[in-house]
N, C-alpha and C. Protein backbone atom coordinates (compact mmCIF):
# COMPACT_ATOMS: atom_id res chain seq x y z
N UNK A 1 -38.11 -125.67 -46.43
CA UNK A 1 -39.33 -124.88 -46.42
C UNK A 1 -39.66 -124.51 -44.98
N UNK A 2 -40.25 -123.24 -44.77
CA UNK A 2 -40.68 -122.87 -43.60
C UNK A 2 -41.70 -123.51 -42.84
N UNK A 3 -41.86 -123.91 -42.40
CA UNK A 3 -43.11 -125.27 -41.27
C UNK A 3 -44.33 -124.69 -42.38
N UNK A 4 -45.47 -124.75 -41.57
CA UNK A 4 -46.94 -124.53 -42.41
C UNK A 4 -47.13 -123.28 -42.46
N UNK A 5 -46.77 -122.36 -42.31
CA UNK A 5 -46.94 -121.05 -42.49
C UNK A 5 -47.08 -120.29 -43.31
N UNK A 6 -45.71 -120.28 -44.12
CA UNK A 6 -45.73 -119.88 -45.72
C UNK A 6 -45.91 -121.76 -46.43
N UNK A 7 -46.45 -121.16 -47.73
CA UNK A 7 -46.42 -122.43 -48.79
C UNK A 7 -46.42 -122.02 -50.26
N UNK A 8 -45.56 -123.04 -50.98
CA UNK A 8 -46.04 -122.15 -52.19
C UNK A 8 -47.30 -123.05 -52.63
N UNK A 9 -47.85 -122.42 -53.56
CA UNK A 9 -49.05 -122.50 -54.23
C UNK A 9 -49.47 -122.69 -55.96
N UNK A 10 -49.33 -123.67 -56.49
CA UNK A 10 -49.14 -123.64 -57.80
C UNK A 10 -50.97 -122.45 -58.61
N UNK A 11 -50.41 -122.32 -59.48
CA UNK A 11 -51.70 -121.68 -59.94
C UNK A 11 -52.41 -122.13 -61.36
N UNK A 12 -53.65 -121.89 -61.94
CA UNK A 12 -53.90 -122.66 -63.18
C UNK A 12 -53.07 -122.53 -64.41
N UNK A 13 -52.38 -123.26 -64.89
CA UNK A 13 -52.07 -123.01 -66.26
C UNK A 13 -52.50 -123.22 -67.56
N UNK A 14 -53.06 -122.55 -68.07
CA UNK A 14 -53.93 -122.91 -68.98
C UNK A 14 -52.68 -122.54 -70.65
N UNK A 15 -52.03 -124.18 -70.98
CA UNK A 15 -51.11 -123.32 -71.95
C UNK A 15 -52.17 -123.49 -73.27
N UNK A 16 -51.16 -122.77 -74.33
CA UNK A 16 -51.48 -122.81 -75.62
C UNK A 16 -50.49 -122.33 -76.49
N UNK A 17 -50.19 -122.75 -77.72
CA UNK A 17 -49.53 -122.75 -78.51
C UNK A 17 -49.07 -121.05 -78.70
N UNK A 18 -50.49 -119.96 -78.68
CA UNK A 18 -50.21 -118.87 -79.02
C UNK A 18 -49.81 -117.90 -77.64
N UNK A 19 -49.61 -118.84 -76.59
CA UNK A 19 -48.87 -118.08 -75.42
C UNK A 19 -50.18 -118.82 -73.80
N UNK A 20 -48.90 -118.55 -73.22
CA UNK A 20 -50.10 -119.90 -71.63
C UNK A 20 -50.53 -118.36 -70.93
N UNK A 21 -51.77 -118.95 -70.33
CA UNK A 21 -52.12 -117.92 -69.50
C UNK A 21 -52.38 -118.80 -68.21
N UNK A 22 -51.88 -117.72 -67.08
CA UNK A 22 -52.53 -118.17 -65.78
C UNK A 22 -53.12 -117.43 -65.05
N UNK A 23 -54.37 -117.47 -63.92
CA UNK A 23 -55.23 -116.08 -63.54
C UNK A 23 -55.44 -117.25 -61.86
N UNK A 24 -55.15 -115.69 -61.32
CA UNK A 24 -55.68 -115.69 -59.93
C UNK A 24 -57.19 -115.18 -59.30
N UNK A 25 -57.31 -116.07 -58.42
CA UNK A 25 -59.44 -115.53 -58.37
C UNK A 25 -58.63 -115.59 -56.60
N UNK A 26 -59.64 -114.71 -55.99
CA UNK A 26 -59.36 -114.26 -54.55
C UNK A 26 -60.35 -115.57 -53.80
N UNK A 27 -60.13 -116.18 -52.92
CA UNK A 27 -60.29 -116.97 -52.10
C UNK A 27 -60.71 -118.40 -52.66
N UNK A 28 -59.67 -118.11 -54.17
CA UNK A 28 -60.18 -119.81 -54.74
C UNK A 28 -58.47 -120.46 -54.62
N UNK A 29 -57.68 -119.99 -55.16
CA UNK A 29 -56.60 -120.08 -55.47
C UNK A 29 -55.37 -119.36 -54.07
N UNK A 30 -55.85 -118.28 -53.84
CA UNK A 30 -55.79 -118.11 -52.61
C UNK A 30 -56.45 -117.36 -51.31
N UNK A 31 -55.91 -118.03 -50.61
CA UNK A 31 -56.79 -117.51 -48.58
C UNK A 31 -57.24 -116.45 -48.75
N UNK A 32 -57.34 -115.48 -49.14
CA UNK A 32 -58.20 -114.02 -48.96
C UNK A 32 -58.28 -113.61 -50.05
N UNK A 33 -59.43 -112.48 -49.32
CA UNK A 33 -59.61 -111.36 -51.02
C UNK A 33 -58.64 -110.63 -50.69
N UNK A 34 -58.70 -110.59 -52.14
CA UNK A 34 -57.68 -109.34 -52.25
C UNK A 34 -58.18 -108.03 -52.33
N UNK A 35 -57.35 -107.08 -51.42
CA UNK A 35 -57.89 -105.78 -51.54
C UNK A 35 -56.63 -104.23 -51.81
N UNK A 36 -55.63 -105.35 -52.23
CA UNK A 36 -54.74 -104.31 -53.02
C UNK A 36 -53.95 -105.38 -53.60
N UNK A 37 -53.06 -104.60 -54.70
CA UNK A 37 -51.67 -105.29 -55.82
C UNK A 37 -50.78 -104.17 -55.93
N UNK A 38 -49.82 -104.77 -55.70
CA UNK A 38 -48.37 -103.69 -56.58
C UNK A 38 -47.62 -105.09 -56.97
N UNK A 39 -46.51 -103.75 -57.38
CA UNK A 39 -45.64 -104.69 -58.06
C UNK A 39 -43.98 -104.21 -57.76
N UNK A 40 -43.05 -105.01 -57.83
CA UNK A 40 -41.80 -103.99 -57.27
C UNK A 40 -40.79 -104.13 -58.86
N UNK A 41 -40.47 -103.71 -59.21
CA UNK A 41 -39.43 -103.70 -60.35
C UNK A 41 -38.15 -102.81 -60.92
N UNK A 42 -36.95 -102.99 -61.45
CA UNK A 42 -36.15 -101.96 -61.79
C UNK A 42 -35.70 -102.37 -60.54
N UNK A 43 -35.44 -103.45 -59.97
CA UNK A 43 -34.33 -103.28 -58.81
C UNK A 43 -33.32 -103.51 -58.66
N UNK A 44 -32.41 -102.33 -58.92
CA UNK A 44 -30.63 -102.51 -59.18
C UNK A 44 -29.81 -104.12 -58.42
N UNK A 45 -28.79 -104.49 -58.87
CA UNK A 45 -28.48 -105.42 -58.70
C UNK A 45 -27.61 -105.66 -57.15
N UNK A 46 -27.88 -106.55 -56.58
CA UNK A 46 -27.60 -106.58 -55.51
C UNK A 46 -28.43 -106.14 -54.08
N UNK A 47 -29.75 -105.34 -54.41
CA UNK A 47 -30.44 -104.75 -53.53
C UNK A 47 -30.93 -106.12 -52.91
N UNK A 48 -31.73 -105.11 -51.86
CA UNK A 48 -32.94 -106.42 -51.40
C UNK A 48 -34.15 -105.43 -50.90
N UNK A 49 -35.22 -105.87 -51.06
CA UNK A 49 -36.79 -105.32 -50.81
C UNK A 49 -37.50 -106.10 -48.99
N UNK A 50 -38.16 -105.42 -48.94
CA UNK A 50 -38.97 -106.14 -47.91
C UNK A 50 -38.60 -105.44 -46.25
N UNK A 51 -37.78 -106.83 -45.68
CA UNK A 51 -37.37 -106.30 -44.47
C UNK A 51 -38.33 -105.66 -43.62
N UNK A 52 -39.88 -106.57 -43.24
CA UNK A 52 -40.41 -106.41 -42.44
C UNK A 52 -41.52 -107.58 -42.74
N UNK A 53 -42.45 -107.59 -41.63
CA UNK A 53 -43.45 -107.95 -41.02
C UNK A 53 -44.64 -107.22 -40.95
N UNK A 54 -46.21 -108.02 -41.24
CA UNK A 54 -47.08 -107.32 -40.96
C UNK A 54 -47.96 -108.04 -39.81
N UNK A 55 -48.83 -107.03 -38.88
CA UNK A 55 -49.51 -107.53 -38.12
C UNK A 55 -50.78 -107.89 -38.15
N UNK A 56 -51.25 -107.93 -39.48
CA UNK A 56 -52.43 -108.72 -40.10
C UNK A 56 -52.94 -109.05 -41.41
N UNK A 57 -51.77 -108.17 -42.01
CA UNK A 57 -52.06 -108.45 -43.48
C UNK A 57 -51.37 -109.69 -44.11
N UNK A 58 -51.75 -110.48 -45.34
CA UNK A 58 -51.44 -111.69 -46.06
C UNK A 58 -51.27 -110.94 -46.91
N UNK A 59 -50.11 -111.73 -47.57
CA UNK A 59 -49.43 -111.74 -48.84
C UNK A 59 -49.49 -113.13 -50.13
N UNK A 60 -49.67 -112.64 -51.06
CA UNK A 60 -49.01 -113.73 -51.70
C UNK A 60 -48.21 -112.99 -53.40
N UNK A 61 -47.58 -113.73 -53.13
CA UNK A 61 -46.02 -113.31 -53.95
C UNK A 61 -45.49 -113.93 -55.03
N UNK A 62 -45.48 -113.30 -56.42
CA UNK A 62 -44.97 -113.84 -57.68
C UNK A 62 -44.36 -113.07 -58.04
N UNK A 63 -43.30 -114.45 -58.69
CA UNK A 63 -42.51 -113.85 -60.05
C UNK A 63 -43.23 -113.79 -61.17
N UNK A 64 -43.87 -112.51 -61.35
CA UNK A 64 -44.26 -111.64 -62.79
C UNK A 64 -43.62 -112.19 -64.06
N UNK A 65 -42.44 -111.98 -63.44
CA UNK A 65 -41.34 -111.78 -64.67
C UNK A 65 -39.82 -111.87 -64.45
N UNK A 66 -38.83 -112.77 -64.42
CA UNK A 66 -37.70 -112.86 -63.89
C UNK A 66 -37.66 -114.03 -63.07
N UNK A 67 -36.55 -113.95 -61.77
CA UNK A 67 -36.79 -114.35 -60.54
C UNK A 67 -35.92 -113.57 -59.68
N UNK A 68 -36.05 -113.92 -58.03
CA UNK A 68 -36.03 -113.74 -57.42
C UNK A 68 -35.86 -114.56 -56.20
N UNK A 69 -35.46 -114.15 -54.79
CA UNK A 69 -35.49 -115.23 -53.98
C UNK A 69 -36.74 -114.50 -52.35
N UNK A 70 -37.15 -115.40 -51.80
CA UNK A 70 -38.43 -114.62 -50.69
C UNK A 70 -37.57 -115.43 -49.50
N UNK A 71 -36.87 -114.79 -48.43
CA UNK A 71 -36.39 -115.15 -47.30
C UNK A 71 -37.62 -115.30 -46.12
N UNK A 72 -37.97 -116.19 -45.67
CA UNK A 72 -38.97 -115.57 -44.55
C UNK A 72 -38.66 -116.51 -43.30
N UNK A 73 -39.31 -116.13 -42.31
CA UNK A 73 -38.63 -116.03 -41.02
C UNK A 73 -39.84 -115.68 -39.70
N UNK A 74 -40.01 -117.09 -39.42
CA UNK A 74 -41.51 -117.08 -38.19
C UNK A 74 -41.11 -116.57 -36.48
N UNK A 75 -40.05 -116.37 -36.56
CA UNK A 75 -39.72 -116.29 -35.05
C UNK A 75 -38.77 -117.15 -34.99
N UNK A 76 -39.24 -118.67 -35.34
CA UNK A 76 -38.62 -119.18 -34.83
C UNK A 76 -37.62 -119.76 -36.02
N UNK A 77 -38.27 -120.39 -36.75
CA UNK A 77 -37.86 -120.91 -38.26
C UNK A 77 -37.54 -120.18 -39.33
N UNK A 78 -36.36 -120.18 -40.41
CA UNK A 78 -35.90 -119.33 -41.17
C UNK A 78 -36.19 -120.71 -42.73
N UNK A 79 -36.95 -119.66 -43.89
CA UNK A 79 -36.60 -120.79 -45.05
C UNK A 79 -36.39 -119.90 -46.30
N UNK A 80 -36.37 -119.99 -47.49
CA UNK A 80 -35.37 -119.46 -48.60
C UNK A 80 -36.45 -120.00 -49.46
N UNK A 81 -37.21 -119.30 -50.56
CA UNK A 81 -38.19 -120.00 -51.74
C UNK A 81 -37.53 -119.37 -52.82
N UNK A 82 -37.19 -119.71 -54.06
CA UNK A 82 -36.75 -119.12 -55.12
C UNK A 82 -37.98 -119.15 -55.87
N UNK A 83 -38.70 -118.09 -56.49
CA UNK A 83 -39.74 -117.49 -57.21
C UNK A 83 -38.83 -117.53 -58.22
N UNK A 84 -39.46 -118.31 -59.34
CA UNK A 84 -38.79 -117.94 -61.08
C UNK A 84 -40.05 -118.48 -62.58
N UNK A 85 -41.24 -118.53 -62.02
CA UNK A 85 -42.48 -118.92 -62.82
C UNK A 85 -43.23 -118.02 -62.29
N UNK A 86 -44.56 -118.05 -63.38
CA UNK A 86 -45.29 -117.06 -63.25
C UNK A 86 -46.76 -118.01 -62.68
N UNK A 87 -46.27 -119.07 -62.74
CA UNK A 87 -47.69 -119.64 -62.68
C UNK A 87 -47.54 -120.81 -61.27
N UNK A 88 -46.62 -119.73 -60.74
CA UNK A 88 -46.86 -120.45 -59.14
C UNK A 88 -46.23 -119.34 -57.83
N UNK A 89 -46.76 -118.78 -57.07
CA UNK A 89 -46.01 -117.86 -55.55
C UNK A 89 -46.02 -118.82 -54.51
N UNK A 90 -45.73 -117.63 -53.35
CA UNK A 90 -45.72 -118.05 -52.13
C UNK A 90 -46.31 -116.83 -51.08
N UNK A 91 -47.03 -117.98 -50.44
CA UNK A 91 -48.50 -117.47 -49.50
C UNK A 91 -47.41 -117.14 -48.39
N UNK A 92 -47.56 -115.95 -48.26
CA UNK A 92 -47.24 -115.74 -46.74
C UNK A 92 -47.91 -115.12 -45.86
N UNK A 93 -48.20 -115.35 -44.42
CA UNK A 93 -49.51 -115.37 -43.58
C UNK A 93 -48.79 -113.85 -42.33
N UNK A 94 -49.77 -113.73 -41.86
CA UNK A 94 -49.15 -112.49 -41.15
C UNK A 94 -48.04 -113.12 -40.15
N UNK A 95 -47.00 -112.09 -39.40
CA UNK A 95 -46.43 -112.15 -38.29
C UNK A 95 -45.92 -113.42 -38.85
N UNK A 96 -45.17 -113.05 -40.29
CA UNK A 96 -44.13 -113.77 -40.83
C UNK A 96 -42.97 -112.92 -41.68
N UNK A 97 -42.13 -112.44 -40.68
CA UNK A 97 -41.14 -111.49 -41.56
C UNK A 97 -40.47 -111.92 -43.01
N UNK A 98 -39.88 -110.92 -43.71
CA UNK A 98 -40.01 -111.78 -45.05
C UNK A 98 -38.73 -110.46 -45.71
N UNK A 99 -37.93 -111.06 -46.76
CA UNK A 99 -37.15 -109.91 -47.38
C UNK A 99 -36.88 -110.44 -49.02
N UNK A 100 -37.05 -109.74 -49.48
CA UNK A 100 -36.95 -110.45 -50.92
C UNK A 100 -35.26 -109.94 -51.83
N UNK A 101 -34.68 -110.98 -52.21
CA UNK A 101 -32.84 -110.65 -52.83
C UNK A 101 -33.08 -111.35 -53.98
N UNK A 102 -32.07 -111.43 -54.25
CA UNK A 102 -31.57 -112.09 -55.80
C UNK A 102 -32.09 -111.77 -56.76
N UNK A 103 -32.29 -110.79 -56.95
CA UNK A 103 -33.21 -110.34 -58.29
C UNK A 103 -32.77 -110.26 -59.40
N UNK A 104 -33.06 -111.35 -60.70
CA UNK A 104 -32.27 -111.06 -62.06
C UNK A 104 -32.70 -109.88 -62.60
N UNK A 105 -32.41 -109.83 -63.54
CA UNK A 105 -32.03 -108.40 -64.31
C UNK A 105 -33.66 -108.53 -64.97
N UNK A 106 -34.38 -107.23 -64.61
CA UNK A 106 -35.95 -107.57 -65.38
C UNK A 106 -36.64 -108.16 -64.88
N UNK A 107 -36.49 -108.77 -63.06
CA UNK A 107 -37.66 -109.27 -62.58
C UNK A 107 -39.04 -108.61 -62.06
N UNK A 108 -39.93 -108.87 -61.89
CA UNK A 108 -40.89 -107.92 -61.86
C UNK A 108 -41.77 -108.92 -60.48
N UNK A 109 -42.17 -108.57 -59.55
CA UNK A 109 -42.73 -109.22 -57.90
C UNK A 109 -43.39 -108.88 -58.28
N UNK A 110 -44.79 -109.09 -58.36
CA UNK A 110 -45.89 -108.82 -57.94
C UNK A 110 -46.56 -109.30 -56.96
N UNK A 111 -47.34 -108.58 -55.89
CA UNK A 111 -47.71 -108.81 -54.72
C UNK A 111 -49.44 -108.56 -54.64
N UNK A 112 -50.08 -109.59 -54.11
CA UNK A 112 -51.63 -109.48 -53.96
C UNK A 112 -51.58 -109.61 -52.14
N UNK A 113 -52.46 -108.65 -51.85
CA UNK A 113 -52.73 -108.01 -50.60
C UNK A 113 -54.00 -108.19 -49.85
N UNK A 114 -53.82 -108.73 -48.59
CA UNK A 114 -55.39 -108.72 -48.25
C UNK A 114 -55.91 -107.21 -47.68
N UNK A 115 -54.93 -106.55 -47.35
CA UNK A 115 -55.61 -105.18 -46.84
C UNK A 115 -54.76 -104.59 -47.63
N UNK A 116 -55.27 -102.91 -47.23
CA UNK A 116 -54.90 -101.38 -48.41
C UNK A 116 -53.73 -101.34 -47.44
N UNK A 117 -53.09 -100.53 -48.27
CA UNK A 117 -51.87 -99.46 -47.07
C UNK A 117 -52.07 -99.39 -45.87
N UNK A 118 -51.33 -99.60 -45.03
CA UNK A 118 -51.67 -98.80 -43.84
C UNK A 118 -50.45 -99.11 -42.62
N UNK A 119 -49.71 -98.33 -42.14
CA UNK A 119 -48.30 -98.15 -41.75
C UNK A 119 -48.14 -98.43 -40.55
N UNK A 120 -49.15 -98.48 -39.87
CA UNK A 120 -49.51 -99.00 -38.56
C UNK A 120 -49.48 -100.58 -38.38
N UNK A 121 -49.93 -101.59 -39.70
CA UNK A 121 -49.89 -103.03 -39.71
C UNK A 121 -48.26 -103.27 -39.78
N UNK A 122 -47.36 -101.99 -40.44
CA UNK A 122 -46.18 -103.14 -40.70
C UNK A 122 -45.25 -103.22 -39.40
N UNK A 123 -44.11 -104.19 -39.31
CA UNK A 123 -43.51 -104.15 -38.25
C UNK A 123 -41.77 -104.66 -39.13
N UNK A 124 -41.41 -102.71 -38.60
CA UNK A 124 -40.12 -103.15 -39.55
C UNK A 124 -38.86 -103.26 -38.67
N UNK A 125 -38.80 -103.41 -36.92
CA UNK A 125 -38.11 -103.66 -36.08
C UNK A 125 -38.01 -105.38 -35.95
N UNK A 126 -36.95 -105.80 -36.54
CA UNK A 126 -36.95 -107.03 -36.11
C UNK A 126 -36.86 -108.25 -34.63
N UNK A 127 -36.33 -106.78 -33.72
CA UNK A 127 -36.48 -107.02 -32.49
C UNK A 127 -37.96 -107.31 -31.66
N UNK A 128 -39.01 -106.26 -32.23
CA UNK A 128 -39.77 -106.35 -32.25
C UNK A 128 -40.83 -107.35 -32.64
N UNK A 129 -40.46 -107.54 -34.07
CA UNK A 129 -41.60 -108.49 -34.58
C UNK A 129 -41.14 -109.79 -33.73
N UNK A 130 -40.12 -110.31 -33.24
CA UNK A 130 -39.46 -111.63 -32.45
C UNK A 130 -40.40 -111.58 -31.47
N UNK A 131 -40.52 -110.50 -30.72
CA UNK A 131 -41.33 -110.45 -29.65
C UNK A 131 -43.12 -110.50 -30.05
N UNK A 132 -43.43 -110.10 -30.75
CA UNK A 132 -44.46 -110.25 -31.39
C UNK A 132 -44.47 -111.56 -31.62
N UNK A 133 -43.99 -112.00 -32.51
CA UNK A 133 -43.95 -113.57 -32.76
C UNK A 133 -44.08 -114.55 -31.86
N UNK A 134 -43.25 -114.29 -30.65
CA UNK A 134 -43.62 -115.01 -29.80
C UNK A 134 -44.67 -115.10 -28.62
N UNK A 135 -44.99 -113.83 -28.32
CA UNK A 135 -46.44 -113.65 -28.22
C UNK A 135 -47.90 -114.31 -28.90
N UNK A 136 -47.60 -114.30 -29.78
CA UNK A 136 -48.63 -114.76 -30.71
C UNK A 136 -48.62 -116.48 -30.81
N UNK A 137 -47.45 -117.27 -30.16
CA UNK A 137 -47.11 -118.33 -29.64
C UNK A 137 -47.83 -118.96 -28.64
N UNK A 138 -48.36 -117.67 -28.26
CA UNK A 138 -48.18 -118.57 -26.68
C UNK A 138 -49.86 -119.42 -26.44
């Protein structure tokens, strides 16, 4: 696992015979509100998603549906989380690069966001975000 940075996060499961439900509430379950969701899906086999860094936005990251694997990467430290339940992600905090692979057939990411769009937060030079990273070190 990656030091304290990213973590995963189990979430409520509330089962039942006629199907389990689990629900996310913004700053109970996790660190921020949320102020956007997508979702990534239909991703041919062998791809990979992600391949960047943001400079202030939080993530946190589920398997919907399927699995998947979340690579992430602080500067300094590299760790590997396999997402394959719906009723647990992984928190990842800004100025933590991140790429998501292994995707079975029908997995579905869904992603909760602390900020909207905006193209200016991401950092998709990895040279860059290193330097960033370590800045933010010091």
């Amino acid at each position: 696992m990656l030091s304290s940075k990213t973590r995963l996060i189990d979430l409520p499961k509330i089962e039942d015979p006629r199907g389990n439900l689990t629900f996310i509430e913004e700053c109970n379950q996790i660190p921020f509100k949320i102020k956007r969701v997508y979702y990534v899906y239909d991703i041919p086999g062998g791809e990979t998603r992600g391949g960047h860094a943001h400079k202030k936005q939080r993530e946190f990251v589920v398997a919907a549906s399927g699995s998947f694997d979340v690579v992430v990467d602080d500067g300094t430290e590299k760790g590997r989380h396999h997402l394959d339940r719906s009723y647990y992600g992984l928190y990842v905090p800004e100025l933590v690069w991140r790429e998501l692979d292994n995707f079975s057939t029908g997995s579905v990411c869904l992603v909760l966001a602390s900020d909207l769009f905006d193209e200016a937060d991401y950092i998709r030079d990895y040279a860059t975000f290193r330097e960033a990273a370590k800045r933010s070190k010091r």
